[in-house]
C-alpha atoms as a PDB file:
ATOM      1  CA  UNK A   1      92.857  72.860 -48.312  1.00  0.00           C
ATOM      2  CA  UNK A   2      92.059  76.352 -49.241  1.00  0.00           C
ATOM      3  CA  UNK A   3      89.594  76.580 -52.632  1.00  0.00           C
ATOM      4  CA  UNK A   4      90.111  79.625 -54.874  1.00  0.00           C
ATOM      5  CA  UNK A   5      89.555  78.356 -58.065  1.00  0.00           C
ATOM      6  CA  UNK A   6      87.334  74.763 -57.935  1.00  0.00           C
ATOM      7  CA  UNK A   7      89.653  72.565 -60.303  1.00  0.00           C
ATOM      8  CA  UNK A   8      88.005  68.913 -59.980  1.00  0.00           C
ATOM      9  CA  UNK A   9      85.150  67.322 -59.613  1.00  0.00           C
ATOM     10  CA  UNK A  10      83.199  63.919 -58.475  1.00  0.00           C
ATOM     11  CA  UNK A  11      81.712  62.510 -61.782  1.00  0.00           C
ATOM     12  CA  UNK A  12      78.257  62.490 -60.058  1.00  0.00           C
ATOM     13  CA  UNK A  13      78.134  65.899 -59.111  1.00  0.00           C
ATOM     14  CA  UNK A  14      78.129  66.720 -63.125  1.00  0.00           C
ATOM     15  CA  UNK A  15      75.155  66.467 -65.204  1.00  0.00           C
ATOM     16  CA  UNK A  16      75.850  65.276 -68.577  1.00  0.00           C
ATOM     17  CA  UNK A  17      79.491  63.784 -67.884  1.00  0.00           C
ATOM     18  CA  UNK A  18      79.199  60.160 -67.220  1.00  0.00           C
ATOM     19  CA  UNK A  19      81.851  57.184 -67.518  1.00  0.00           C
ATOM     20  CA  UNK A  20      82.349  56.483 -71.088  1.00  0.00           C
ATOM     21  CA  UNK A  21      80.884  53.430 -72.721  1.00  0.00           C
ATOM     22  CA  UNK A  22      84.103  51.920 -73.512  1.00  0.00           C
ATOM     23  CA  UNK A  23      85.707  52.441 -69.938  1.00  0.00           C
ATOM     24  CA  UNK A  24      84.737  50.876 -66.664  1.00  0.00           C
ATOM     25  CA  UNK A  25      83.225  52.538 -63.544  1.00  0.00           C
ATOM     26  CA  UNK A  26      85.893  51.262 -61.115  1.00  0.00           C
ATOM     27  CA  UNK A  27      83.808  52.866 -58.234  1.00  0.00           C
ATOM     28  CA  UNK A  28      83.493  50.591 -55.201  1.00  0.00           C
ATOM     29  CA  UNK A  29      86.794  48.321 -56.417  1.00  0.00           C
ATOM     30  CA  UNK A  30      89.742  47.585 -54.325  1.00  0.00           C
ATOM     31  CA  UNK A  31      92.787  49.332 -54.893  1.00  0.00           C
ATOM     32  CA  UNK A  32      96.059  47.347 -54.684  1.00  0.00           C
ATOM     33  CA  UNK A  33      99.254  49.244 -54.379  1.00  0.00           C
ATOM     34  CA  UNK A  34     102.800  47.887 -56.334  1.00  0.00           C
ATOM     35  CA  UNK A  35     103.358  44.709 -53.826  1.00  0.00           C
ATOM     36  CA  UNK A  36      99.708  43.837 -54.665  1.00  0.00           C
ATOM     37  CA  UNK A  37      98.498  44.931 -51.286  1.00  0.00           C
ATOM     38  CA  UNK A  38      95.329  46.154 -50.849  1.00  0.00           C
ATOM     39  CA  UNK A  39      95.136  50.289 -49.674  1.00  0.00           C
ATOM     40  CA  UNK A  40      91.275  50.698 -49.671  1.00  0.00           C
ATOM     41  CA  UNK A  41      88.301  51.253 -52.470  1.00  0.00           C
ATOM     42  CA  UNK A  42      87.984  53.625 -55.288  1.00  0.00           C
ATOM     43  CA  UNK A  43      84.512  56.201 -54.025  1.00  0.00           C
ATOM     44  CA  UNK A  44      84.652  58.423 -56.568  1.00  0.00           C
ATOM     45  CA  UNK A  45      85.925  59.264 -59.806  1.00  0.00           C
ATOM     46  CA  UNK A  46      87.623  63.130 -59.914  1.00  0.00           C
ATOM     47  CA  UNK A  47      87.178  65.075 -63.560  1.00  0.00           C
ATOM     48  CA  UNK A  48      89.080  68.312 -64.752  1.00  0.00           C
ATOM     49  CA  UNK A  49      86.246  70.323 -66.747  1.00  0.00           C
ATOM     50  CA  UNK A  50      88.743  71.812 -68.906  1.00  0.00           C
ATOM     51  CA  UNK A  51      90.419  68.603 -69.792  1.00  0.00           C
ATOM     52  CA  UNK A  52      86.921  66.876 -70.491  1.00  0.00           C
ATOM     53  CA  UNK A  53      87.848  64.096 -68.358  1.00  0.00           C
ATOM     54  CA  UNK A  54      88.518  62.096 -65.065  1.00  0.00           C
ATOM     55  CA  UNK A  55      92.021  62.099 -64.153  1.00  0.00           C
ATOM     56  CA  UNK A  56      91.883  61.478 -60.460  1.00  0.00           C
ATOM     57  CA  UNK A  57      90.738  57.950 -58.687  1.00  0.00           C
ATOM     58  CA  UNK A  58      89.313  59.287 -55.124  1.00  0.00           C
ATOM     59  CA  UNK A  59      90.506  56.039 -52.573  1.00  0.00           C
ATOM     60  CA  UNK A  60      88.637  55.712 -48.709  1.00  0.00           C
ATOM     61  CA  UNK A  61      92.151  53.776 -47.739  1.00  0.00           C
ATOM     62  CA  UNK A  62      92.145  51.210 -45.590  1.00  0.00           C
ATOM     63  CA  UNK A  63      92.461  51.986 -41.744  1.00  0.00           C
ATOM     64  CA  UNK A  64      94.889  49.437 -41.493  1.00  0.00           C
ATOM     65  CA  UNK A  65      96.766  51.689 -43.882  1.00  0.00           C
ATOM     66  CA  UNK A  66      96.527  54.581 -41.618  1.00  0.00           C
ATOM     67  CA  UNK A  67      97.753  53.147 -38.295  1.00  0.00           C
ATOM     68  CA  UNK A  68     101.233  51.759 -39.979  1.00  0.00           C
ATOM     69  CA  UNK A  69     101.900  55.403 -41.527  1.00  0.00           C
ATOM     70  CA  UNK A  70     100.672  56.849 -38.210  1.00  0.00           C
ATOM     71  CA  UNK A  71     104.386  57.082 -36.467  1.00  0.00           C
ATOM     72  CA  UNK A  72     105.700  58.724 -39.446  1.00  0.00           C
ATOM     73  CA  UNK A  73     104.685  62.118 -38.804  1.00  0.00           C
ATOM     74  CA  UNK A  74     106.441  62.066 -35.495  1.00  0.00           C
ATOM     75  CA  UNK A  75     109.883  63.661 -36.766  1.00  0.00           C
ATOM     76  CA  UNK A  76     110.204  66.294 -39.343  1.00  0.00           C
ATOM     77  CA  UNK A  77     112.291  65.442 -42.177  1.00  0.00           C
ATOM     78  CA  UNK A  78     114.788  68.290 -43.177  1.00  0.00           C
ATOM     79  CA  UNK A  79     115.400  67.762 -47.116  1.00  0.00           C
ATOM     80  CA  UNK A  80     113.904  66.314 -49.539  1.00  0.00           C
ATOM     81  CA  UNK A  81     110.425  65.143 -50.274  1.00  0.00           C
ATOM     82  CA  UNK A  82     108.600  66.022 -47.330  1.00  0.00           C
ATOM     83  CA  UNK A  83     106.102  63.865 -45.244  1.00  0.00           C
ATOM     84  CA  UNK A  84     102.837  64.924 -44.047  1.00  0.00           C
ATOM     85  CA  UNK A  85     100.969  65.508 -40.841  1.00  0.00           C
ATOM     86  CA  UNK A  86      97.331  63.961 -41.251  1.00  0.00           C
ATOM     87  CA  UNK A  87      94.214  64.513 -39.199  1.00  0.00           C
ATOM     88  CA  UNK A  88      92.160  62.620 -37.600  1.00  0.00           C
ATOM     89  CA  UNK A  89      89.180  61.841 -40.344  1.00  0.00           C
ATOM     90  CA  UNK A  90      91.504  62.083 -43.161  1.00  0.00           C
ATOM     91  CA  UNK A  91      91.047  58.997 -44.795  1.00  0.00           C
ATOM     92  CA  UNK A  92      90.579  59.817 -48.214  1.00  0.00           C
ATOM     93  CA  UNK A  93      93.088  60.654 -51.296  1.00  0.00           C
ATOM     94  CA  UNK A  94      93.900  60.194 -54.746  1.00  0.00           C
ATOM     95  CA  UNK A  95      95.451  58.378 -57.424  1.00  0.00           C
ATOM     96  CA  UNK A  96      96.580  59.829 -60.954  1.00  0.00           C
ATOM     97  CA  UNK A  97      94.423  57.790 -63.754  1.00  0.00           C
ATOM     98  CA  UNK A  98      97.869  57.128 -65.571  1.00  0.00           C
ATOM     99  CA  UNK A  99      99.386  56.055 -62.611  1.00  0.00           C
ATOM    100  CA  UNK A 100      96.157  53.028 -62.457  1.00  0.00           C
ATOM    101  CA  UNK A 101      95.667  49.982 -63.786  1.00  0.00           C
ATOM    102  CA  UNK A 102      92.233  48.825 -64.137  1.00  0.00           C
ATOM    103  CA  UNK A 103      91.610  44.853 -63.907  1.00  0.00           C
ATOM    104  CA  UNK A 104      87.906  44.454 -65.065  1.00  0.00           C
ATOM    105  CA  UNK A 105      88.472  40.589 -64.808  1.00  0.00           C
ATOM    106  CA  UNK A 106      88.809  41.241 -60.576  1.00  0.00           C
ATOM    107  CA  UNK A 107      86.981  44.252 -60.895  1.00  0.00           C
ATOM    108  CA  UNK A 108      89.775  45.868 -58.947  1.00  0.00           C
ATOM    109  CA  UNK A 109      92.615  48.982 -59.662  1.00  0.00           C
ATOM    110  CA  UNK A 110      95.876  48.743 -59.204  1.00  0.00           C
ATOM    111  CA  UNK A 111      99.351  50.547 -59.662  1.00  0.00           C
ATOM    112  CA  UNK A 112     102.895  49.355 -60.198  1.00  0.00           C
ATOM    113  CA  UNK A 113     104.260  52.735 -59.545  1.00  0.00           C
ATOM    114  CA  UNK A 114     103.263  53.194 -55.682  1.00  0.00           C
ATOM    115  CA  UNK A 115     103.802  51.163 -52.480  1.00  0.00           C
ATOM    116  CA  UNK A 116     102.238  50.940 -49.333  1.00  0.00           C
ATOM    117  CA  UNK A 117     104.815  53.026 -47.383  1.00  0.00           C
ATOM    118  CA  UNK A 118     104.702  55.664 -50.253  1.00  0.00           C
ATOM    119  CA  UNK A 119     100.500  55.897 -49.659  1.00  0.00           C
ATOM    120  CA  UNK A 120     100.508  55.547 -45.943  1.00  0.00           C
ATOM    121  CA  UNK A 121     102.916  58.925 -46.027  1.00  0.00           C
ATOM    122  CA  UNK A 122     100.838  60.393 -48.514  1.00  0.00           C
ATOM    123  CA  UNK A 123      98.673  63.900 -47.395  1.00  0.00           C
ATOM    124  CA  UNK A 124      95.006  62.644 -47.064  1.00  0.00           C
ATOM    125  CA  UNK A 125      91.739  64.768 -47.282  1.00  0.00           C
ATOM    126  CA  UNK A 126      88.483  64.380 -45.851  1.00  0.00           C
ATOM    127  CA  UNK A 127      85.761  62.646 -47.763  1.00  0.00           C
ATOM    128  CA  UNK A 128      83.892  65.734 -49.754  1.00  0.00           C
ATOM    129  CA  UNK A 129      86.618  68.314 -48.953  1.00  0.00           C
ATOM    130  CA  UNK A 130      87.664  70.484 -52.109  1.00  0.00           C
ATOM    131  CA  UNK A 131      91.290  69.608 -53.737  1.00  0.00           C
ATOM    132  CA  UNK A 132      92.947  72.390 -54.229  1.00  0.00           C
ATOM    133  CA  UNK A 133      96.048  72.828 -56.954  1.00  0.00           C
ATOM    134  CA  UNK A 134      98.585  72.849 -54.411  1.00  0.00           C
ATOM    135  CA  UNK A 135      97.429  69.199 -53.087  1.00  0.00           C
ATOM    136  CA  UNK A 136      97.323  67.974 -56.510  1.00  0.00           C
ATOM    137  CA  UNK A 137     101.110  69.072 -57.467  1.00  0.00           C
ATOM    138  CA  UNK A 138     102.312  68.410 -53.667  1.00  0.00           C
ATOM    139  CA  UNK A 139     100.511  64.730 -54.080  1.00  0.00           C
ATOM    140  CA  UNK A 140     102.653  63.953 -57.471  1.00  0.00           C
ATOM    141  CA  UNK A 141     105.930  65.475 -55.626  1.00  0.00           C
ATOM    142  CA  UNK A 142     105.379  63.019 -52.860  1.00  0.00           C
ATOM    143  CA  UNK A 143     104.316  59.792 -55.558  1.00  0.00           C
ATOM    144  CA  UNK A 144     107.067  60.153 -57.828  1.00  0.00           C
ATOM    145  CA  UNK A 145     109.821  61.139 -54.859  1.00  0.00           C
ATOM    146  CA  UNK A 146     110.847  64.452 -56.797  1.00  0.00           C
ATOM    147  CA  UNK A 147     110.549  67.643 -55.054  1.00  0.00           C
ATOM    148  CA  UNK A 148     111.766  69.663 -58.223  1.00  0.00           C
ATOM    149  CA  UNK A 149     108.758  68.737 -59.887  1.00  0.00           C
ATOM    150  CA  UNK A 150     107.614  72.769 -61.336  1.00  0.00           C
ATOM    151  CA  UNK A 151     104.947  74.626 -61.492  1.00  0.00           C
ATOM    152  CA  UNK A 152     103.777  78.211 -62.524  1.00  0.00           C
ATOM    153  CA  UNK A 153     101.119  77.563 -59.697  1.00  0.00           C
ATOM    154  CA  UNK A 154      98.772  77.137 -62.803  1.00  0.00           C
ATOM    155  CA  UNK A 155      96.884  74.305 -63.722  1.00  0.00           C
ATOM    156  CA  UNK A 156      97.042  74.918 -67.742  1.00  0.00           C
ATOM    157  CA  UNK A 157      98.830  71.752 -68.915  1.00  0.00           C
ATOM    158  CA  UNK A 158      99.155  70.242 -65.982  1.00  0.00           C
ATOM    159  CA  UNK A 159      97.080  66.763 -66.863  1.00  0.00           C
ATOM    160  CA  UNK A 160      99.120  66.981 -70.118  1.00  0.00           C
ATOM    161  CA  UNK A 161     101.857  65.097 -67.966  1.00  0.00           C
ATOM    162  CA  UNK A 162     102.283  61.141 -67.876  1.00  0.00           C
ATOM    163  CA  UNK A 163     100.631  60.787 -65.142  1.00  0.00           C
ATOM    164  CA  UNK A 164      97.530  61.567 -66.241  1.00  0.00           C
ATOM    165  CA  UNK A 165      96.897  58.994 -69.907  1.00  0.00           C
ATOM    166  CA  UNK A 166      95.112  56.261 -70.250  1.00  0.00           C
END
């Protein structure tokens, strides 16, 4: 991912933002996808500056996950939403908050919105690797199956959109 203009960051790498004292710190939970099958563990929570808030979940998936969207990549598709050709060592991505459900009973995160197949063919990142704007727009293409999702390339308004509130 190329990094022009830094748009998110881990919660711990900000002094004076912490998680709020009505939310939980979902760090370290499992993370079940829409058939209640578990995808990996939340390490870090992601926060826009300018919208004074997290609005990514950062998930190490599962390596199991991995292998089964491993043969994927293997043909190109020709319309449509696109699938993606992962690295070895990507094993990391992320997870609108809006998207999340948080389960503070099982201390564990959830989402009726994504399956398995849908995250396995997701584009992954390295852990510590910079998300750039494109990643973030090409990620919510790819979630919600709608490549006419628009953009001016700019990121004013952008967590404005569903997929982003809690």
């Amino acid at each position: 991912m190329t990094v022009t203009n830094k748009n998110l960051f881990n919660l711990d790498e900000l002094s004076g933002y912490e998680v709020a004292e009505n939310y939980s710190d979902v760090r370290g939970w499992n993370v079940k996808d829409a058939n209640n099958r578990s995808i990996g563990k939340v390490d870090h929570l992601l926060v826009n500056k300018a919208a004074e808030c997290v609005v990514y979940l950062d998930v190490e998936i599962d390596a199991a996950l991995i292998e089964e969207g491993h043969n994927v990549y293997q043909n190109r598709v020709s319309a449509g939403v696109h699938e993606f050709l992962n690295k070895e060592g990507e094993n990391h991505l992320i997870i609108p908050i809006g998207m999340a459900t948080i389960d503070t009973q099982n201390k564990s995160v959830s989402t009726d919105q994504i399956d398995t197949l849908t995250f396995a063919k997701a584009k992954r990142f390295r852990k510590g690797d910079a998300i750039d704007f494109e990643y973030e727009l090409n990620l919510i293409r790819h979630y919600r199956g709608d490549d006419t999702i628009h953009s001016s390339s700019r990121v004013d308004g952008f967590y404005e959109r569903e997929e982003f509130k809690k």
